[in-house]
Structures are given as structure tokens and as C-alpha cells.
N, C-alpha and C. Protein backbone atom coordinates (compact mmCIF):
# COMPACT_ATOMS: atom_id res chain seq x y z
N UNK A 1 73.73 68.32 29.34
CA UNK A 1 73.46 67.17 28.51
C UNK A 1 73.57 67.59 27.05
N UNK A 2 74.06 66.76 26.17
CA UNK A 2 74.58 67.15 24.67
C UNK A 2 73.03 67.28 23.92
N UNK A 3 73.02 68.07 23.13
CA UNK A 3 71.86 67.84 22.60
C UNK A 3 71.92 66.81 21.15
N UNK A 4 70.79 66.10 21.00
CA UNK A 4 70.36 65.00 20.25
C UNK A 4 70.01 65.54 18.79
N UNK A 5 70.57 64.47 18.20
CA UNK A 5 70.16 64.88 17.03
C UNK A 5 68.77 64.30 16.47
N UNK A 6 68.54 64.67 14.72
CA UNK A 6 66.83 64.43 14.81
C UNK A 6 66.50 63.01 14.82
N UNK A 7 67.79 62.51 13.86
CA UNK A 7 67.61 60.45 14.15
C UNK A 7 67.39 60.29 15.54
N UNK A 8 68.35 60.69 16.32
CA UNK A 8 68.06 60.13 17.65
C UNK A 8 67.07 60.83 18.34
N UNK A 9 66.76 62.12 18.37
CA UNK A 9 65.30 62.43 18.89
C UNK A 9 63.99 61.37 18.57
N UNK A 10 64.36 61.02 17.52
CA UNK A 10 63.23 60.28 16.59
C UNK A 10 63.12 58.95 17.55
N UNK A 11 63.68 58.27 18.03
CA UNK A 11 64.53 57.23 18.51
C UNK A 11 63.09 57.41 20.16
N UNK A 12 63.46 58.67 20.56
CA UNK A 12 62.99 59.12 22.10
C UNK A 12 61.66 59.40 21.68
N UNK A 13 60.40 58.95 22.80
CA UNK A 13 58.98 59.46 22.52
C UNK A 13 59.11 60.57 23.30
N UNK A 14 59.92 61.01 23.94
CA UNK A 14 59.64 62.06 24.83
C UNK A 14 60.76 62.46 26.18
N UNK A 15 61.59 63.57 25.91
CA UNK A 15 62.25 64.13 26.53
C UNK A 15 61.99 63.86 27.89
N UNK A 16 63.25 63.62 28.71
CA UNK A 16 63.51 63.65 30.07
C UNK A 16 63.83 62.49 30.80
N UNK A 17 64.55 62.51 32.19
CA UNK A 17 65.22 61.27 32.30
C UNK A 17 64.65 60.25 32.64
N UNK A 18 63.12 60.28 32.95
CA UNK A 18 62.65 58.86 33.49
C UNK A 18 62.44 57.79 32.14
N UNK A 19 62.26 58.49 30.95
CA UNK A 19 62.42 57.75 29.71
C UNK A 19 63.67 56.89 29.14
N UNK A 20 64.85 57.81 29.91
CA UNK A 20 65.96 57.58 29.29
C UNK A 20 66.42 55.92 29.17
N UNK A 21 66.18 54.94 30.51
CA UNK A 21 66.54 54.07 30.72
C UNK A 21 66.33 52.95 30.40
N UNK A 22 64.45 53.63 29.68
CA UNK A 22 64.41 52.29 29.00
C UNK A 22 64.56 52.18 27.48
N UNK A 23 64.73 53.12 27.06
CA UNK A 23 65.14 53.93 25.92
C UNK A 23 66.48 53.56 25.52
N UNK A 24 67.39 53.55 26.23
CA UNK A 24 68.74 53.12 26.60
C UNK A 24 68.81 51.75 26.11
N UNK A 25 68.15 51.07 27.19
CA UNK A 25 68.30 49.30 27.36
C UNK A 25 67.61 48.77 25.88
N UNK A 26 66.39 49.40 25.52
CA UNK A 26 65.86 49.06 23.98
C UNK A 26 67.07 49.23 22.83
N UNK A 27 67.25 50.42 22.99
CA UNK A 27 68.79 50.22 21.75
C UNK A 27 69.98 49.32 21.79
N UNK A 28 70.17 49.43 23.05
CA UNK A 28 71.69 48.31 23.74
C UNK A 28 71.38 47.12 22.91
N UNK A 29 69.99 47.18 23.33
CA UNK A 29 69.32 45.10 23.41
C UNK A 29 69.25 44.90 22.03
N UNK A 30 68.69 46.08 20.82
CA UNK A 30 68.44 46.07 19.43
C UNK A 30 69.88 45.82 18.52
N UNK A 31 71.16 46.20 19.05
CA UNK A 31 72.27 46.21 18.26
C UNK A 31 72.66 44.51 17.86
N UNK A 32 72.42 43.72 18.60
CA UNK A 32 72.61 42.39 18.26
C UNK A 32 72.20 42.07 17.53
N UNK A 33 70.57 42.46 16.80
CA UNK A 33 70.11 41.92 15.74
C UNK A 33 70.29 42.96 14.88
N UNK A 34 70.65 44.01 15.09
CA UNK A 34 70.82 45.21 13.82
C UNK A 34 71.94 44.36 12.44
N UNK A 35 70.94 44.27 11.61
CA UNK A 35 71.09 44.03 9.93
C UNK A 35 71.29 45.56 9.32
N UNK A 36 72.59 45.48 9.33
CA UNK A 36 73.22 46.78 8.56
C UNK A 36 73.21 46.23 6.80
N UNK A 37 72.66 47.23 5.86
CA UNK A 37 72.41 47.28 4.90
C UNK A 37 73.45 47.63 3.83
N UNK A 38 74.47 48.29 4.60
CA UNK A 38 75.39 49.57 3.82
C UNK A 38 76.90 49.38 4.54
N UNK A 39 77.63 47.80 4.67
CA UNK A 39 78.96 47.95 5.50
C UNK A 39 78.42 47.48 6.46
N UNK A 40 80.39 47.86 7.66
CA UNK A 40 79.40 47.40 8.29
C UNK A 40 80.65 48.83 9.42
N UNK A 41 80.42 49.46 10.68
CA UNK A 41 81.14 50.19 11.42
C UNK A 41 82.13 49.73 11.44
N UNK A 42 83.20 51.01 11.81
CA UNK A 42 84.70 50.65 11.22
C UNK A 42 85.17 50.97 12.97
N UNK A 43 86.18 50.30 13.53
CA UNK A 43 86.51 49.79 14.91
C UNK A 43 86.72 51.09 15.79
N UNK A 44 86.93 51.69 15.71
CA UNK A 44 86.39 52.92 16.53
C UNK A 44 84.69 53.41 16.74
N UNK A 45 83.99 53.67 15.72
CA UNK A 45 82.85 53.09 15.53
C UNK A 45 82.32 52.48 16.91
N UNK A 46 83.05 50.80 16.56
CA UNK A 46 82.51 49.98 17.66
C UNK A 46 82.54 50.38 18.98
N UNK A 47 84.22 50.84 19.29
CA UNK A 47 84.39 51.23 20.34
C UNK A 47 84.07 52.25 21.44
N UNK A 48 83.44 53.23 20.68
CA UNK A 48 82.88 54.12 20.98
C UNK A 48 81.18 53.93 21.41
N UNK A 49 80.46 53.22 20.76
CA UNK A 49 79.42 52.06 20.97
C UNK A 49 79.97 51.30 22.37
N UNK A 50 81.06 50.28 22.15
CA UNK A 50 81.28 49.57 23.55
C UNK A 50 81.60 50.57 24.88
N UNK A 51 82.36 51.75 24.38
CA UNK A 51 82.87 52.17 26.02
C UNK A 51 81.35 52.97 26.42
N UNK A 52 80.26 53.94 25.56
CA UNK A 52 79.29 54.62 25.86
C UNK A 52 78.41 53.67 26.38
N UNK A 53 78.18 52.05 26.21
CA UNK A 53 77.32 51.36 26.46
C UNK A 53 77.72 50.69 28.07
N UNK A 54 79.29 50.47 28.13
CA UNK A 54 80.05 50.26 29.45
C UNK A 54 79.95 51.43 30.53
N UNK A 55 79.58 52.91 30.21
CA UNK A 55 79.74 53.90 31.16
C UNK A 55 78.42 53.75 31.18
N UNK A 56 77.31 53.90 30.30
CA UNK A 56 75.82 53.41 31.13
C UNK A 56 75.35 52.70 32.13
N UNK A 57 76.23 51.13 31.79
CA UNK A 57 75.59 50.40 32.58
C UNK A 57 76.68 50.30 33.48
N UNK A 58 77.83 50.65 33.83
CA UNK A 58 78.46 50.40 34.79
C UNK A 58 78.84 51.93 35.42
N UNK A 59 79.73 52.39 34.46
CA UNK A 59 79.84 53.69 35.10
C UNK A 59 81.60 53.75 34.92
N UNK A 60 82.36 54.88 35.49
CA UNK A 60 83.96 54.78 35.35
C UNK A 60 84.05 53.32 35.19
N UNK A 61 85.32 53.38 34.37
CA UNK A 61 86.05 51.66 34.36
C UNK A 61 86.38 51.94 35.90
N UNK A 62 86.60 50.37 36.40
CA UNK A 62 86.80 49.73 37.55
C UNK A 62 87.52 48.50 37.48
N UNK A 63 88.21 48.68 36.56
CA UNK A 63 89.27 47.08 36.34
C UNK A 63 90.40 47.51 35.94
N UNK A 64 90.64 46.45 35.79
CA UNK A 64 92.39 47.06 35.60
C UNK A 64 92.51 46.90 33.87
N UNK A 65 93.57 47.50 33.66
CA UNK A 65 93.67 47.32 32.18
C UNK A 65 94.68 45.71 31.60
N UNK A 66 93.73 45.11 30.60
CA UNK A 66 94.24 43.66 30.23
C UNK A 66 95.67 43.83 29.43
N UNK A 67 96.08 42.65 30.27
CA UNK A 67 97.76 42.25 29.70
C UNK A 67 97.93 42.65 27.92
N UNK A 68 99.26 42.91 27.96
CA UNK A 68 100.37 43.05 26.78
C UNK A 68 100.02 42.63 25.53
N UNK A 69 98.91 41.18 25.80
CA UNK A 69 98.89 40.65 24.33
C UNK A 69 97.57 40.60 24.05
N UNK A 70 96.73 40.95 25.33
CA UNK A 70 95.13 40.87 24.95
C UNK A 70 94.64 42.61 23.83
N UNK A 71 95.04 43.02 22.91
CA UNK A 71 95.27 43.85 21.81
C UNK A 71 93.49 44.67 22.19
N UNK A 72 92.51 43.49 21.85
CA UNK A 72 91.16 43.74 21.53
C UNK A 72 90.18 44.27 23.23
N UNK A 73 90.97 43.60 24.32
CA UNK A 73 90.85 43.68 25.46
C UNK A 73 91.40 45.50 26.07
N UNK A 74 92.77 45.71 25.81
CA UNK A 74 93.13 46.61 25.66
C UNK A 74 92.52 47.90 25.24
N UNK A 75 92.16 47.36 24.05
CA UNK A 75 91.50 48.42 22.85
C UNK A 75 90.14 49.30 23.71
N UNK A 76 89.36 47.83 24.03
CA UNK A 76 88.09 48.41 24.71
C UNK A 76 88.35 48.90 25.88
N UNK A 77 89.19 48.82 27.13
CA UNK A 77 89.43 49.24 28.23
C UNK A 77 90.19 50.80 28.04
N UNK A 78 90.89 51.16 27.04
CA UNK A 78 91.12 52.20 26.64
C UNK A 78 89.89 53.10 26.46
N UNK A 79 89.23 52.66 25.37
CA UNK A 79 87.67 53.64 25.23
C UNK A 79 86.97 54.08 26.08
N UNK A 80 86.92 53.31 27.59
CA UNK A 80 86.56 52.88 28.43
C UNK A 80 86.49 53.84 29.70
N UNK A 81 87.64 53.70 29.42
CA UNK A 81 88.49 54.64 30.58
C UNK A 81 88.65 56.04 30.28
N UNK A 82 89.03 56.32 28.23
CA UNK A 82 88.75 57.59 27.76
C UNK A 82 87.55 58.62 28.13
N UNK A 83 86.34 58.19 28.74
CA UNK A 83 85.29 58.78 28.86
C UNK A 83 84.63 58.70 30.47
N UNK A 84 85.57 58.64 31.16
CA UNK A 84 85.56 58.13 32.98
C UNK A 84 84.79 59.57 33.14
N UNK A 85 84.57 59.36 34.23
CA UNK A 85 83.63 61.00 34.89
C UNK A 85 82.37 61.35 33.95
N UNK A 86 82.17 60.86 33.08
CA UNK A 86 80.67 61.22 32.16
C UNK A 86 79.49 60.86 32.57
N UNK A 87 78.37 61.15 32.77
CA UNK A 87 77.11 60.53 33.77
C UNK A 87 76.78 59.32 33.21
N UNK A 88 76.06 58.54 33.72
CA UNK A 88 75.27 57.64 33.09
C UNK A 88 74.36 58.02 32.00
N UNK A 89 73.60 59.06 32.43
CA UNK A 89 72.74 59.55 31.38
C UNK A 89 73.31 59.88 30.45
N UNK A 90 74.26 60.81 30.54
CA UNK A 90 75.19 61.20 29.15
C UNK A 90 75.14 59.82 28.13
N UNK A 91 75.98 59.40 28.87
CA UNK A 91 76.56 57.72 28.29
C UNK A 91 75.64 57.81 27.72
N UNK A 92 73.77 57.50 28.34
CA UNK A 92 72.76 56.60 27.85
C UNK A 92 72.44 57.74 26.31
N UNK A 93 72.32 58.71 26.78
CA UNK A 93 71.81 59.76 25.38
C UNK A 93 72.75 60.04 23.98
N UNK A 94 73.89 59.70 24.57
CA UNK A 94 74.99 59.70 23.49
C UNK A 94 75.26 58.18 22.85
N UNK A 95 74.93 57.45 23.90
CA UNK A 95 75.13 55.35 23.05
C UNK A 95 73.61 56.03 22.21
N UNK A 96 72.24 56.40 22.31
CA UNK A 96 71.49 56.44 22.03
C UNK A 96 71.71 57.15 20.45
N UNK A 97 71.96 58.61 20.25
CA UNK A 97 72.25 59.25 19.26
C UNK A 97 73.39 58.44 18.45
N UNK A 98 74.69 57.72 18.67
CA UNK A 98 75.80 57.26 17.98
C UNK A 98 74.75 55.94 17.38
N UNK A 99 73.92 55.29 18.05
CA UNK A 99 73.30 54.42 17.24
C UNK A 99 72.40 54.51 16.04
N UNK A 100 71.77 55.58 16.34
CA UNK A 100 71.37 56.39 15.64
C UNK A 100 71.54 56.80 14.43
N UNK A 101 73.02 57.38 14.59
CA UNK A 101 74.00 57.70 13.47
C UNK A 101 74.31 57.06 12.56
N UNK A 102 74.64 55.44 12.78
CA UNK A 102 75.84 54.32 12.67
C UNK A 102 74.25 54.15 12.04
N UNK A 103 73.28 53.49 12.17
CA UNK A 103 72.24 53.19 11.49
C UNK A 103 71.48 54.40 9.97
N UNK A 104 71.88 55.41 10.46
CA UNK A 104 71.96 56.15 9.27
C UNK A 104 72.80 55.92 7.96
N UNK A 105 73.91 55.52 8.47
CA UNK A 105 75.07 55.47 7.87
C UNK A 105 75.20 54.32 7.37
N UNK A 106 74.92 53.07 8.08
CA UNK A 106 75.27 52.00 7.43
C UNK A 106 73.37 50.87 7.17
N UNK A 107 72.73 51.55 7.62
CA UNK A 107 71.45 50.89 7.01
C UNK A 107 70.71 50.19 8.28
N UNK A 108 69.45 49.70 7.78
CA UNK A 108 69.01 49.06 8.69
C UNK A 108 68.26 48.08 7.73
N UNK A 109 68.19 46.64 7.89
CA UNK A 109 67.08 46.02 7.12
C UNK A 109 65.74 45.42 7.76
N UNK A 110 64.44 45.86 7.03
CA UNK A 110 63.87 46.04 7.58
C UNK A 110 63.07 44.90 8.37
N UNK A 111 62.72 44.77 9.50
CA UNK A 111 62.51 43.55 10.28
C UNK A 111 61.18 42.55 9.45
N UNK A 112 62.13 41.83 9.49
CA UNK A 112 61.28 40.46 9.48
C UNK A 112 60.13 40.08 10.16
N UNK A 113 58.99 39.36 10.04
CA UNK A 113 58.18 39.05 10.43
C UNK A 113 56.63 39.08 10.01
């Protein structure tokens, strides 16, 4: 397993895999409302976000790759497929740390309420 960096340690209350999953699903679920402060991720970025978040919850791609003109369809089934054979957990600890990152990098504002 890759080791984590300190954002994303920061992220984890506590090492090991029975944490991982919900740890996982909390970040997945948080990116929709993430208010980036600073830009915003540049499309690899994303994709790397979409295929680590697709090998979590699904695992190897299992579809076929989209027609000639679907460009954006393509794009992600490529990323997708780039990272086949990686565990779930991997996936989950690495979508975990890249969010991490991408929130370093481009900000976070701070929640409302």
C-alpha cells in the first residue's frame, strides 16, 4: 500500500482497513460540494479523481470502451482502464490522498453554516 501523505493522513483518524471505507465514501460524497478557493483542477486532475474513485467502487473497468465521438466518455474509460489490477483499497487510499492534494492546491472554502 502507497504510503500517505500528511494532508491525507490528516484526512484518516486512524490507520488500517476497517476505516478505510468509510473514509473513502466521506471524501467521494464531499467532492460535490468542495468550494475550491484557488482555480479550479486541470482535466487529468479530474481524471485521475474519476478513474481512482471508479476502481474503488467498482473495481477493473468492465465495459466496453465508448464510440469514436463520445471524446469525454473515452477520456474517462481510458483512466479507467489505465489503473485495472489495483486493489480497491489502493484506489480508496490514493482517491483519498489525490483529494487531499487537489484541496491543498486549489483551496477549500470554509463551510457554511
Amino acid at each position: 500500500m502507497p504510503a500517505l501523505s500528511a494532508a491525507a493522513a490528516a484526512v484518516l483518524p486512524a490507520p488500517g482497513p476497517p476505516a478505510r471505507p468509510q473514509q473513502f465514501n466521506a471524501a467521494y460524497d464531499s467532492v460535490r460540494s468542495w468550494t475550491r478557493t484557488n482555480g479550479d483542477p486541470n482535466n487529468d486532475e479530474k481524471l485521475a479523481m474519476y478513474s481512482l474513485g471508479k476502481q474503488a467502487k467498482v473495481g477493473d473497468c468492465n465495459t466496453d470502451r465508448p464510440g469514436m465521438f463520445d471524446f469525454a466518455g473515452k477520456a474517462k474509460w481510458d483512466a479507467w482502464d489505465a489503473i485495472k489490477g489495483k486493489s480497491k483499497d489502493d484506489a480508496m487510499t490514493e482517491y483519498i490522498a489525490e483529494l487531499a492534494r487537489q484541496k491543498t492546491v486549489y483551496g477549500e472554502a470554509p463551510a457554511s453554516g
